[in-house]
Protein backbone atom coordinates (compact mmCIF):
# COMPACT_ATOMS: atom_id res chain seq x y z
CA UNK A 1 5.35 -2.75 17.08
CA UNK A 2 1.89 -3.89 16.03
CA UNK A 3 1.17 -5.47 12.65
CA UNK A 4 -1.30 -1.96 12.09
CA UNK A 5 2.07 -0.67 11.47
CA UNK A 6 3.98 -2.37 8.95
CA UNK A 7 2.66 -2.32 5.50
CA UNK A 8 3.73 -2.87 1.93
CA UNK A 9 3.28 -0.45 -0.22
CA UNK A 10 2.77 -0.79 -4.28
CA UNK A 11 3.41 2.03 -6.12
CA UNK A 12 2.80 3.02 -9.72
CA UNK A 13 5.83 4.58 -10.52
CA UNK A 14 5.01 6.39 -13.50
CA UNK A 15 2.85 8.34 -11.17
CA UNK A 16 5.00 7.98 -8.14
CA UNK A 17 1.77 7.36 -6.00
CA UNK A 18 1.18 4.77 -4.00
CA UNK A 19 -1.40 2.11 -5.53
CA UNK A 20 -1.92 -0.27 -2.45
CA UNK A 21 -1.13 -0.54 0.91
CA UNK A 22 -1.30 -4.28 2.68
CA UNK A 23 -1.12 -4.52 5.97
CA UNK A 24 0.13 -7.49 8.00
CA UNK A 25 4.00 -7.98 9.00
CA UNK A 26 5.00 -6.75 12.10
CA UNK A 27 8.35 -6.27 11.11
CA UNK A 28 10.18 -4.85 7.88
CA UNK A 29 9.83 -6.55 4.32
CA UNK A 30 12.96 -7.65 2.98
CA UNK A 31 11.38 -8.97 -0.83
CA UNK A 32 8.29 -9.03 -2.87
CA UNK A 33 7.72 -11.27 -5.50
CA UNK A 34 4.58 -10.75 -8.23
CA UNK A 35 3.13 -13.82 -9.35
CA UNK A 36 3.09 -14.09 -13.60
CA UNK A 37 -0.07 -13.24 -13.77
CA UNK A 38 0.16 -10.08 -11.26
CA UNK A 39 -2.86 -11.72 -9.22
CA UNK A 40 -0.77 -12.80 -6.22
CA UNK A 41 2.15 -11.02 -4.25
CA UNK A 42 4.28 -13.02 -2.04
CA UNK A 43 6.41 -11.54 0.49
CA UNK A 44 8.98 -12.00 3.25
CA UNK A 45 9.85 -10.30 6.50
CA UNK A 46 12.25 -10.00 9.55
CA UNK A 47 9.02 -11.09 11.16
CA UNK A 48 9.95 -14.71 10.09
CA UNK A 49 6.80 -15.01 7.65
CA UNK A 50 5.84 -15.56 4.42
CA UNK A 51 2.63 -13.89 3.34
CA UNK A 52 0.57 -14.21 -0.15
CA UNK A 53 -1.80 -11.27 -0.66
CA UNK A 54 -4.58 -11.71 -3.47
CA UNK A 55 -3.80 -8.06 -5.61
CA UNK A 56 -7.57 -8.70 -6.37
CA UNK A 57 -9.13 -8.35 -3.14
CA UNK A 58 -6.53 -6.91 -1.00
CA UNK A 59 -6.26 -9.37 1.61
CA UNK A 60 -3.44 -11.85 3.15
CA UNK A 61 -4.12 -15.27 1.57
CA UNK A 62 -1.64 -17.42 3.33
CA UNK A 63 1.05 -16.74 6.19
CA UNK A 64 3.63 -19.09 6.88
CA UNK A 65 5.37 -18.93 9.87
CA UNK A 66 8.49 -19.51 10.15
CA UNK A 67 11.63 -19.88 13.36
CA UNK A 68 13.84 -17.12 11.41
CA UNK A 69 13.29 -14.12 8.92
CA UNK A 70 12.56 -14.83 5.21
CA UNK A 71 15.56 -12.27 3.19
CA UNK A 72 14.18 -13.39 -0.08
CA UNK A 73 11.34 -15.12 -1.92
CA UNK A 74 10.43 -15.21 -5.13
């Protein structure tokens, strides 16, 4: 599996559309954590990383890699 197809998707539930798909893991995300602001996601994976997406732009800000998966965050 390539990282092309793992995403996390946002969704506006009052809709029930999705808002915003980031792409990036390779592997499924276990938790997703909003900053308090709503700015920043940060989220975890079997892929053993942590990634922080800017909500602003839509991009990966930060991966940290890690030797085993991440189950939670936040």
């Amino acid at each position: 599996m390539d990282a092309d197809n793992v995403s996390d998707l946002l969704y506006d539930y009052g809709s029930a559309k999705s808002e915003v798909t980031l792409h990036g893991h390779s592997g499924p995300v276990y938790s997703t954590h909003f900053s308090p602001d709503n700015r920043l996601l940060v989220t975890s994976s079997l892929d053993s990383t942590i990634r922080l997406w800017s909500l602003e732009t839509q991009k990966n800000v930060v991966v940290y890699r890690l030797s085993r998966p991440v189950w939670q965050v936040g």
